[in-house]
Every structure is written in structure tokens, then in C-alpha cells.
PDB file of N, CA and C in Angstrom:
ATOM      1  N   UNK A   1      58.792 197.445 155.274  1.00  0.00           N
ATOM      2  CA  UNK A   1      58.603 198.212 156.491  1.00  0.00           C
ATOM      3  C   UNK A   1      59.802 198.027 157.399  1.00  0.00           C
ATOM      4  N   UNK A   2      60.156 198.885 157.901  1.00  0.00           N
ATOM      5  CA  UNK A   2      60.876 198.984 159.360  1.00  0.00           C
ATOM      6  C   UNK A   2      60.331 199.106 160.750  1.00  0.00           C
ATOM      7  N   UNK A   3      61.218 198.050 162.255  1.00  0.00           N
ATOM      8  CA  UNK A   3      60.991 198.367 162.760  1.00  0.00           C
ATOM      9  C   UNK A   3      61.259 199.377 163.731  1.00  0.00           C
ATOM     10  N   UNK A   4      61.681 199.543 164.791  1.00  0.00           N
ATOM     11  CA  UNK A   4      62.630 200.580 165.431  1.00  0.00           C
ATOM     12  C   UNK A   4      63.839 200.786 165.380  1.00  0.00           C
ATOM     13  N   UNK A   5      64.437 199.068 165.132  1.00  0.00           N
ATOM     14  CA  UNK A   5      65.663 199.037 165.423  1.00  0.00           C
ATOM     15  C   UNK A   5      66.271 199.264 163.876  1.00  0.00           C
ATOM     16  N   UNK A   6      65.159 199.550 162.894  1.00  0.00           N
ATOM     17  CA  UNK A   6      65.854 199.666 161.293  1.00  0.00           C
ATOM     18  C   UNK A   6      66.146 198.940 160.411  1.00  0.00           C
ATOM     19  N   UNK A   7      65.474 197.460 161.187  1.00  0.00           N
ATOM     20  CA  UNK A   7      66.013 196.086 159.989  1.00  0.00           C
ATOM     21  C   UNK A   7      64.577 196.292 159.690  1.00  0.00           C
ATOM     22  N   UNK A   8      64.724 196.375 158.319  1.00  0.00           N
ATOM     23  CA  UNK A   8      63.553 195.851 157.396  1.00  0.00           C
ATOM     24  C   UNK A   8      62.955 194.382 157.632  1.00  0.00           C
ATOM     25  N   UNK A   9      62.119 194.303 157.487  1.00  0.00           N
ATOM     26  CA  UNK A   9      61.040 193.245 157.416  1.00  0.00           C
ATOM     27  C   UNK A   9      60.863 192.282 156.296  1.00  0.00           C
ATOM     28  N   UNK A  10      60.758 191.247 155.936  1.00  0.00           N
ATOM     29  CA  UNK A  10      60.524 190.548 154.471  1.00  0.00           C
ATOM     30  C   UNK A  10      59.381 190.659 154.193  1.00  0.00           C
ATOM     31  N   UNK A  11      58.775 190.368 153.154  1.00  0.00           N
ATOM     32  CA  UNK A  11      57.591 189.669 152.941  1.00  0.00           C
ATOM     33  C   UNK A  11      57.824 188.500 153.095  1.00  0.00           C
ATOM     34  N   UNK A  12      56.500 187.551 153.961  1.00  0.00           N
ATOM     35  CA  UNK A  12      56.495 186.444 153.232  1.00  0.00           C
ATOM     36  C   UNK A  12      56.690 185.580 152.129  1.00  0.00           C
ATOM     37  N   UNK A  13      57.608 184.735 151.705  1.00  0.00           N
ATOM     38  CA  UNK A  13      58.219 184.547 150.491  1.00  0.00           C
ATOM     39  C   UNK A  13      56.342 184.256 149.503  1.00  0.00           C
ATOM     40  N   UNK A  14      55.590 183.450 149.836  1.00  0.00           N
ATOM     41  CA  UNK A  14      54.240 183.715 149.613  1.00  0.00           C
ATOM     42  C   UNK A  14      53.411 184.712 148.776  1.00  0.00           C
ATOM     43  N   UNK A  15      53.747 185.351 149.595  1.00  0.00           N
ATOM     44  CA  UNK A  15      53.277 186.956 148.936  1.00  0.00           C
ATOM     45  C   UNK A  15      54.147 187.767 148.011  1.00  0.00           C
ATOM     46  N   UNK A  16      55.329 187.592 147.474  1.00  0.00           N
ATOM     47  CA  UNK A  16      56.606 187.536 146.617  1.00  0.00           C
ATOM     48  C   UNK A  16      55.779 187.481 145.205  1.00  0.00           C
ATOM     49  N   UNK A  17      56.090 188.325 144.260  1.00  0.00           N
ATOM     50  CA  UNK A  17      55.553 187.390 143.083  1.00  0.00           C
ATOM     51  C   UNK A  17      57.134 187.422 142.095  1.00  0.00           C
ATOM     52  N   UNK A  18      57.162 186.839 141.223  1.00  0.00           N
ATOM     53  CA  UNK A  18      58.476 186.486 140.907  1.00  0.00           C
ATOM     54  C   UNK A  18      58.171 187.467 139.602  1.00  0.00           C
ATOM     55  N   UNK A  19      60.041 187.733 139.581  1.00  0.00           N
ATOM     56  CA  UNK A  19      60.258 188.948 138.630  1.00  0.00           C
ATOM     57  C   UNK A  19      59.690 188.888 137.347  1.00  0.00           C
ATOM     58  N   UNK A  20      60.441 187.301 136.844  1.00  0.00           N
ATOM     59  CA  UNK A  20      60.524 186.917 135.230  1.00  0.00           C
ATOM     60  C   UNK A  20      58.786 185.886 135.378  1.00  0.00           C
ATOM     61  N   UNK A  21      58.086 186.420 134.560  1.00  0.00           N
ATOM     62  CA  UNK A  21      56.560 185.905 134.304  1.00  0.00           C
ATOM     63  C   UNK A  21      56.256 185.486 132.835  1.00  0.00           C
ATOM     64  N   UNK A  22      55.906 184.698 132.123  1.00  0.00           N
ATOM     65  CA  UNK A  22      55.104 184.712 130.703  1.00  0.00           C
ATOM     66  C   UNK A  22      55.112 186.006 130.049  1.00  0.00           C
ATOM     67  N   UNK A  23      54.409 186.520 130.804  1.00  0.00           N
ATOM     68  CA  UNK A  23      53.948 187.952 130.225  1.00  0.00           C
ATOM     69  C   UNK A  23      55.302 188.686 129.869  1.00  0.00           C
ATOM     70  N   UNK A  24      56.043 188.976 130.891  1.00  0.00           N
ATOM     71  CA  UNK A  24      57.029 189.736 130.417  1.00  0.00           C
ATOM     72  C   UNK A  24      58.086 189.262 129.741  1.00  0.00           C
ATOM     73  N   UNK A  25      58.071 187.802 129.619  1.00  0.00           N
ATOM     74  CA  UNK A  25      58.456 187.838 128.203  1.00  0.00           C
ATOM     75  C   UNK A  25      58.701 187.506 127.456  1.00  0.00           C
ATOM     76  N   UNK A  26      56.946 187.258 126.786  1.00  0.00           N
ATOM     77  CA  UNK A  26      56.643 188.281 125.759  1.00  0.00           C
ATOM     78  C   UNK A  26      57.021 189.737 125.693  1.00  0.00           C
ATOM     79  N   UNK A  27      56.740 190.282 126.401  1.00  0.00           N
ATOM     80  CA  UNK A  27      57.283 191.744 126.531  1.00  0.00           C
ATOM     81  C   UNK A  27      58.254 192.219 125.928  1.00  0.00           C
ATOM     82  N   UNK A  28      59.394 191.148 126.353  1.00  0.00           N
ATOM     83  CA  UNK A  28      60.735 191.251 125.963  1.00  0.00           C
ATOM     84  C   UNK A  28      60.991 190.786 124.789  1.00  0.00           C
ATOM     85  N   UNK A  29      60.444 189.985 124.460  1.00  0.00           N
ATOM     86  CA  UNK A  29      60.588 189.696 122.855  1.00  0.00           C
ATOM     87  C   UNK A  29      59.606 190.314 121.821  1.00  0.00           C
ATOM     88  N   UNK A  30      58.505 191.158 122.045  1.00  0.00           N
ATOM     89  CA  UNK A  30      58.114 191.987 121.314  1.00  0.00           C
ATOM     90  C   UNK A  30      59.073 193.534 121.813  1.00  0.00           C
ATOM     91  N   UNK A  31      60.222 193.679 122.080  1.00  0.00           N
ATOM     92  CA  UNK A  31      60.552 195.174 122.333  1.00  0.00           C
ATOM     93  C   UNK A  31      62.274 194.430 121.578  1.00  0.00           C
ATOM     94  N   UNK A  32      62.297 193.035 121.902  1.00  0.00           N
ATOM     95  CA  UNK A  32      63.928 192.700 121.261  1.00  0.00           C
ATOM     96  C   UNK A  32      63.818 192.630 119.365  1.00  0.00           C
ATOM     97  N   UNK A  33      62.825 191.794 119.341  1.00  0.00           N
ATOM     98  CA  UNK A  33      62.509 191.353 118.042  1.00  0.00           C
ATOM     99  C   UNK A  33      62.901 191.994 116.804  1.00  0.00           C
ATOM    100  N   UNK A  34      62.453 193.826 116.678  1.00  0.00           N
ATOM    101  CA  UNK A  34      63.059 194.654 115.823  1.00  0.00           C
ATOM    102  C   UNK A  34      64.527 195.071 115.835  1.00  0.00           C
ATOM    103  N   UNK A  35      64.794 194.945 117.063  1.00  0.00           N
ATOM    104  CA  UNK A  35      66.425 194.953 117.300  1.00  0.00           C
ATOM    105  C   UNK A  35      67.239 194.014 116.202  1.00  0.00           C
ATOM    106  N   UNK A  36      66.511 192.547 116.732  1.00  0.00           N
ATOM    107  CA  UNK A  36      67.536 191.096 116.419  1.00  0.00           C
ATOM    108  C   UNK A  36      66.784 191.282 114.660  1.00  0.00           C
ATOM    109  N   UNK A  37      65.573 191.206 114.271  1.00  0.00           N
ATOM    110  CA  UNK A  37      66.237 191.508 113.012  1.00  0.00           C
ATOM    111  C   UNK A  37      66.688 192.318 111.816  1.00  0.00           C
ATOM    112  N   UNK A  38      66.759 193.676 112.539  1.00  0.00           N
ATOM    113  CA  UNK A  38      67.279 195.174 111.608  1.00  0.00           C
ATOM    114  C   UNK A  38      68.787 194.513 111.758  1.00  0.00           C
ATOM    115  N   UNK A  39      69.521 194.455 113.208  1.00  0.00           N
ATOM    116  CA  UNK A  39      70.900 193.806 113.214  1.00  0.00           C
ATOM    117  C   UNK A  39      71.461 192.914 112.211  1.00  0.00           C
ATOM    118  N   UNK A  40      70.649 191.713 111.948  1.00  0.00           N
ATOM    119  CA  UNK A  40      71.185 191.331 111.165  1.00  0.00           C
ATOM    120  C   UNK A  40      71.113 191.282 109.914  1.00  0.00           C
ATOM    121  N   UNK A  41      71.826 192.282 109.199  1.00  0.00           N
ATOM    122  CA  UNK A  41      72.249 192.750 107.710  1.00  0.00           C
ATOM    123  C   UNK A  41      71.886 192.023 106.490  1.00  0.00           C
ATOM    124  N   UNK A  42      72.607 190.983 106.772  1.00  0.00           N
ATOM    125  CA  UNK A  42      73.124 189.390 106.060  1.00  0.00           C
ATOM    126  C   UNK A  42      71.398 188.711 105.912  1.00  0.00           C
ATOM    127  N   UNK A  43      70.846 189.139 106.757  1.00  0.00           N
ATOM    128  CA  UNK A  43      69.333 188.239 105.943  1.00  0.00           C
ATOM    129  C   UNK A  43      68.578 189.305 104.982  1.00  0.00           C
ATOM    130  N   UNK A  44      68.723 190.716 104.846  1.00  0.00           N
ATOM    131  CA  UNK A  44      68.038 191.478 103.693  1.00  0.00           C
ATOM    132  C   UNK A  44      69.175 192.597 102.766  1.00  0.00           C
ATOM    133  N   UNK A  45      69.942 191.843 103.090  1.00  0.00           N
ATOM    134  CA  UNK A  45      71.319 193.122 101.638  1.00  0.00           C
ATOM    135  C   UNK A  45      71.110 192.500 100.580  1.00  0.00           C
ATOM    136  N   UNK A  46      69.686 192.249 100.198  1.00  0.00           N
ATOM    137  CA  UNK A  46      69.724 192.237  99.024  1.00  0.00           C
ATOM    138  C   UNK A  46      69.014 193.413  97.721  1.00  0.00           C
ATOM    139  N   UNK A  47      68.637 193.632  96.885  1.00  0.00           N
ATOM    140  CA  UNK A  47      67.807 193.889  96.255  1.00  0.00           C
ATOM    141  C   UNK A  47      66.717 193.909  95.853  1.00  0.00           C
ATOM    142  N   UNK A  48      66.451 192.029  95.345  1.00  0.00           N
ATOM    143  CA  UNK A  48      65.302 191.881  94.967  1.00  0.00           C
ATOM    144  C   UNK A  48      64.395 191.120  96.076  1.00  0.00           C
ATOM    145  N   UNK A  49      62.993 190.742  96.163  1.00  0.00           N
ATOM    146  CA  UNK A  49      62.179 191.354  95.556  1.00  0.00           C
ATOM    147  C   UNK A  49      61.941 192.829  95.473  1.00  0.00           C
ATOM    148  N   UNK A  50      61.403 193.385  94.277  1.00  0.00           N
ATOM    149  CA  UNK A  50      61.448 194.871  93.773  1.00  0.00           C
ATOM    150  C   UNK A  50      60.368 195.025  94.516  1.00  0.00           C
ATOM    151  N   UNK A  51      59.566 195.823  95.149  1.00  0.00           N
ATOM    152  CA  UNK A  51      58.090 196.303  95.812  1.00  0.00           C
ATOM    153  C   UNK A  51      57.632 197.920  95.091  1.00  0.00           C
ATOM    154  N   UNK A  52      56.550 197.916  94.587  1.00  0.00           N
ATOM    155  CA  UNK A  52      56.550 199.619  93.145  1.00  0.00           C
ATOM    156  C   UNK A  52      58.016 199.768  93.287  1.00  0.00           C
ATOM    157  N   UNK A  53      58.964 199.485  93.033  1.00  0.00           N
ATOM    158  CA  UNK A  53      60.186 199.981  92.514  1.00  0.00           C
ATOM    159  C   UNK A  53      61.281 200.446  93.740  1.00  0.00           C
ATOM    160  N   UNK A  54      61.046 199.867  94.294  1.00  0.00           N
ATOM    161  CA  UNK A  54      61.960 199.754  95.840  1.00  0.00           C
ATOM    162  C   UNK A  54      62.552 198.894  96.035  1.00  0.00           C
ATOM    163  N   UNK A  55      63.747 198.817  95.948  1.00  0.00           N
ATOM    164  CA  UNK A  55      64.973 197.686  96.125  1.00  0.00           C
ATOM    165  C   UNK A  55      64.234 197.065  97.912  1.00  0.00           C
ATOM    166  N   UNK A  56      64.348 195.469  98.225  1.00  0.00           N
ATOM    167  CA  UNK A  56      63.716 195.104  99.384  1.00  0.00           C
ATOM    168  C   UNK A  56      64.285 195.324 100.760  1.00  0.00           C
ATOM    169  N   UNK A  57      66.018 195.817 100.120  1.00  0.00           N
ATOM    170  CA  UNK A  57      66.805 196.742 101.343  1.00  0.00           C
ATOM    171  C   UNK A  57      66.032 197.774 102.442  1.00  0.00           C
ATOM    172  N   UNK A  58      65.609 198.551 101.130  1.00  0.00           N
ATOM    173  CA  UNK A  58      64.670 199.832 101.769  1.00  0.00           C
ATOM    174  C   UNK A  58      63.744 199.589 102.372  1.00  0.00           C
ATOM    175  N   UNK A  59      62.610 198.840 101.761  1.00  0.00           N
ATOM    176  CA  UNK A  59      60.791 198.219 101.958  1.00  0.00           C
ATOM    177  C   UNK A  59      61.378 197.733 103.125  1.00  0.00           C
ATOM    178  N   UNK A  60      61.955 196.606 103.518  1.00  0.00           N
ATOM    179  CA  UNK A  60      62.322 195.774 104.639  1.00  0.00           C
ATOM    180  C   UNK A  60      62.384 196.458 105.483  1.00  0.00           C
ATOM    181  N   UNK A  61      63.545 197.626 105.773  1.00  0.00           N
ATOM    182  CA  UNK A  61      63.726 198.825 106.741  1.00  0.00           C
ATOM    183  C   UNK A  61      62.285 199.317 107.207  1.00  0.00           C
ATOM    184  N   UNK A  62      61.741 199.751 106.273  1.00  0.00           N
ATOM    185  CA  UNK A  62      60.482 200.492 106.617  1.00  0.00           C
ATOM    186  C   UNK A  62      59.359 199.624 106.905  1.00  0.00           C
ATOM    187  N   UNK A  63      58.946 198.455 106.431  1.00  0.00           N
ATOM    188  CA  UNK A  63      57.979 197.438 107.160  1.00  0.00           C
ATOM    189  C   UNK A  63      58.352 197.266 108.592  1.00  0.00           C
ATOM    190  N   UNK A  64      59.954 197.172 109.502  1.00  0.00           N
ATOM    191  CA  UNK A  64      60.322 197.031 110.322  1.00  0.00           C
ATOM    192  C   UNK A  64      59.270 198.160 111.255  1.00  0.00           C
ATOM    193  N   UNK A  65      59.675 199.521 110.576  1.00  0.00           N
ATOM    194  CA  UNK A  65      59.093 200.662 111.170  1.00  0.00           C
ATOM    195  C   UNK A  65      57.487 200.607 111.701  1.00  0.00           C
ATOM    196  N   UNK A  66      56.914 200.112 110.940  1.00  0.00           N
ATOM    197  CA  UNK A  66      55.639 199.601 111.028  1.00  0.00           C
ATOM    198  C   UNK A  66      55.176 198.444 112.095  1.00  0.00           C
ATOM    199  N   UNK A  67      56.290 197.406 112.060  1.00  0.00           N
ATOM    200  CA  UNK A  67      56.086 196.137 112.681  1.00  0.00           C
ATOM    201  C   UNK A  67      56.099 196.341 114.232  1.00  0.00           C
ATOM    202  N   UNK A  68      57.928 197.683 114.602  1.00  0.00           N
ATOM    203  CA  UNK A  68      58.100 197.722 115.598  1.00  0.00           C
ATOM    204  C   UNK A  68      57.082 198.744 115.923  1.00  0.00           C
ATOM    205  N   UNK A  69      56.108 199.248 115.390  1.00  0.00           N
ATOM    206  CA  UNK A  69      55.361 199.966 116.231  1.00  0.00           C
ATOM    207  C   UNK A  69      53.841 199.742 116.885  1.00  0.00           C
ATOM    208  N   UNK A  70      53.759 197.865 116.272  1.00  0.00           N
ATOM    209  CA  UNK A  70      52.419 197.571 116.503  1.00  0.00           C
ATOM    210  C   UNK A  70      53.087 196.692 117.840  1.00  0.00           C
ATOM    211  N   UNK A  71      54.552 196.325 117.608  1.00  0.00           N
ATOM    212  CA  UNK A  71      54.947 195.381 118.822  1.00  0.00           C
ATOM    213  C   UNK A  71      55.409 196.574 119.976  1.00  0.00           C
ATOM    214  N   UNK A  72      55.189 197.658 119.836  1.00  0.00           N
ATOM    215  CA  UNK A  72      55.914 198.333 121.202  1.00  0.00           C
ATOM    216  C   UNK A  72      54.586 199.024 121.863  1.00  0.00           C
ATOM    217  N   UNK A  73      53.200 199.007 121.021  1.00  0.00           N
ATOM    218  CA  UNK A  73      52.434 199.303 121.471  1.00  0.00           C
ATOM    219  C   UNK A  73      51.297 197.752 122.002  1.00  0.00           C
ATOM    220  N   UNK A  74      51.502 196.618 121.747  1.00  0.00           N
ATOM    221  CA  UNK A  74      51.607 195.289 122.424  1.00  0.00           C
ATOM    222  C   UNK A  74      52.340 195.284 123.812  1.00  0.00           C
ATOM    223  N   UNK A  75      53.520 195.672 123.765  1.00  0.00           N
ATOM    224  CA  UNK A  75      54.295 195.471 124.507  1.00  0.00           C
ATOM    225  C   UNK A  75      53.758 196.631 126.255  1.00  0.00           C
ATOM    226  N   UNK A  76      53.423 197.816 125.305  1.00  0.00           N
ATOM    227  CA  UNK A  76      52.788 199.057 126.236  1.00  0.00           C
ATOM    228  C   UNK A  76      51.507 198.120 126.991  1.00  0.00           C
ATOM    229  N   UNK A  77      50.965 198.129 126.643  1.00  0.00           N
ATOM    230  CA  UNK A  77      49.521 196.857 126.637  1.00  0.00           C
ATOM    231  C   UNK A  77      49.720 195.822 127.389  1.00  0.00           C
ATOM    232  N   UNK A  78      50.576 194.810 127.102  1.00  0.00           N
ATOM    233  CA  UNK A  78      50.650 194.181 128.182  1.00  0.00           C
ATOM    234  C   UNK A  78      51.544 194.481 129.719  1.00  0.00           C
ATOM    235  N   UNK A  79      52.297 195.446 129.555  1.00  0.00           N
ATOM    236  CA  UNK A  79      53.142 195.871 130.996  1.00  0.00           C
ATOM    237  C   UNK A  79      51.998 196.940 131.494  1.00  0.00           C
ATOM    238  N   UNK A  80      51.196 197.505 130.814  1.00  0.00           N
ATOM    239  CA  UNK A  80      50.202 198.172 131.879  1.00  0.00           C
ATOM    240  C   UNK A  80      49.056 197.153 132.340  1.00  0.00           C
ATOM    241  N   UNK A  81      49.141 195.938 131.715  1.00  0.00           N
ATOM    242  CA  UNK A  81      48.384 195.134 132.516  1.00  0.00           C
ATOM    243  C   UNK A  81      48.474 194.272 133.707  1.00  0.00           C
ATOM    244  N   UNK A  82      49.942 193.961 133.251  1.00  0.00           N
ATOM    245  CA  UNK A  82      50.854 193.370 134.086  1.00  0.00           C
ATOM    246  C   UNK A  82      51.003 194.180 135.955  1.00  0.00           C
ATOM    247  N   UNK A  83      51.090 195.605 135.621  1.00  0.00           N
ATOM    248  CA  UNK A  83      50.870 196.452 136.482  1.00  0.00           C
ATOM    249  C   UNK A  83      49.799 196.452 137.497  1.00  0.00           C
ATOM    250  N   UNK A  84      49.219 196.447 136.385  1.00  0.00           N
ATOM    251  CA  UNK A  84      47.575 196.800 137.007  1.00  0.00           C
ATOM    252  C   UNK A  84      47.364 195.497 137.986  1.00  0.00           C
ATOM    253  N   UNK A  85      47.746 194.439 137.414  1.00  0.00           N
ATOM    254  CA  UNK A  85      47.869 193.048 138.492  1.00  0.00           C
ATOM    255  C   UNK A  85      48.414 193.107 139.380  1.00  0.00           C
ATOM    256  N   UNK A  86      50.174 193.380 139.808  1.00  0.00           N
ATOM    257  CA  UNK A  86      50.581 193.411 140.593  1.00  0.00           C
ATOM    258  C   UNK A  86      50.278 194.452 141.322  1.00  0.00           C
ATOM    259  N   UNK A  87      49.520 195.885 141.246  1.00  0.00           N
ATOM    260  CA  UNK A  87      48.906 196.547 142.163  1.00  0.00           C
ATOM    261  C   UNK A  87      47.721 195.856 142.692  1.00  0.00           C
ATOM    262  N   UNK A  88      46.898 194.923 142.440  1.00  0.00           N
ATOM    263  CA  UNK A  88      45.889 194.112 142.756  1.00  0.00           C
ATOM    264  C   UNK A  88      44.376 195.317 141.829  1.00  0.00           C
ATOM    265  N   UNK A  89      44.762 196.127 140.849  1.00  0.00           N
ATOM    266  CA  UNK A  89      43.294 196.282 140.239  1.00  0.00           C
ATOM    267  C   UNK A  89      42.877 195.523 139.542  1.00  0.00           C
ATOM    268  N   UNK A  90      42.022 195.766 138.365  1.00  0.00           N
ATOM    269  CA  UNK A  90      41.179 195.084 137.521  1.00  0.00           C
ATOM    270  C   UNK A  90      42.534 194.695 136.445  1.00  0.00           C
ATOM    271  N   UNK A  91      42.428 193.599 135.896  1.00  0.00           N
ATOM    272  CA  UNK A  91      43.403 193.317 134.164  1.00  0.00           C
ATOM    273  C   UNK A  91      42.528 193.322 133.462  1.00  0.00           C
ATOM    274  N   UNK A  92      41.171 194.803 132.750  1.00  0.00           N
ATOM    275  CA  UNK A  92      40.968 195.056 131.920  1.00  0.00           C
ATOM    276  C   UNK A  92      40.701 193.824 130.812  1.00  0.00           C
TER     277      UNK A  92
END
């Protein structure tokens, strides 16, 4: 808020809630996680194990696809809860 003269007001440091929480992150490491390990190459250029006939290059890629989509919908999940807190509703 402002007053007349245009200097903003603080909050009470009290009433502040701090940026970096548990929750977020987790957050952050279910949204980094598929990043850090598609990046690195050097832990699946390989071949084997074969999966029905899929070099584990490929399978690996595509389990990723799968993985990052149960962690970005985790991730959805907990920042709308996270929300919902710092607006003061219900955390569901």
C-alpha cells in the first residue's frame, strides 16, 4: 500500500512468508529432474538392455516421457497448493 506521500509501506517482516519453502523444492526438482537426466548422454548411449527389441537408447528416451509427465503433473499439484496457502484458502 501507499501513502500520500507515495512511499510504500512494508509488511511486517512477520507476516512475510519466505520465497524458497520445502515444497517448492520439491517442485523444483520434480520439473529439473528430466532435464538433469535426458542431459546426460554418457549414463544411457548404450544399447543393451534390449526391451521387445528396442535398443535402451530409445526405451530410456521414452520412459523419460512418461516419468516427466507424472513429475510435472506432481509438480502442478503441489504449486496449486502451495497457492492456495499463501492466499490463506483450504490445502485440499
Amino acid at each position: 500500500m501507499s501513502d500520500v506521500s507515495g512511499v510504500r509501506e512494508e509488511k511486517p517482516a512477520a507476516s512475510r512468508r519466505p520465497l524458497v519453502t520445502p515444497v517448492r523444492v520439491v517442485i523444483a526438482v520434480c520439473l529439473v529432474a528430466p532435464f538433469v537426466a535426458l542431459l546426460w548422454v554418457g549414463s544411457y548411449a548404450k544399447t543393451e538392455p534390449v526391451f521387445i527389441g528396442i535398443p535402451f537408447f530409445y526405451w530410456y528416451q521414452m520412459a523419460w516421457v512418461l516419468v516427466s509427465t507424472g513429475l510435472t503433473m506432481i509438480a502442478y499439484q503441489l504449486w496449486q497448493r502451495d497457492q492456495r496457502a499463501r492466499a490463506g484458502g483450504a490445502s485440499r
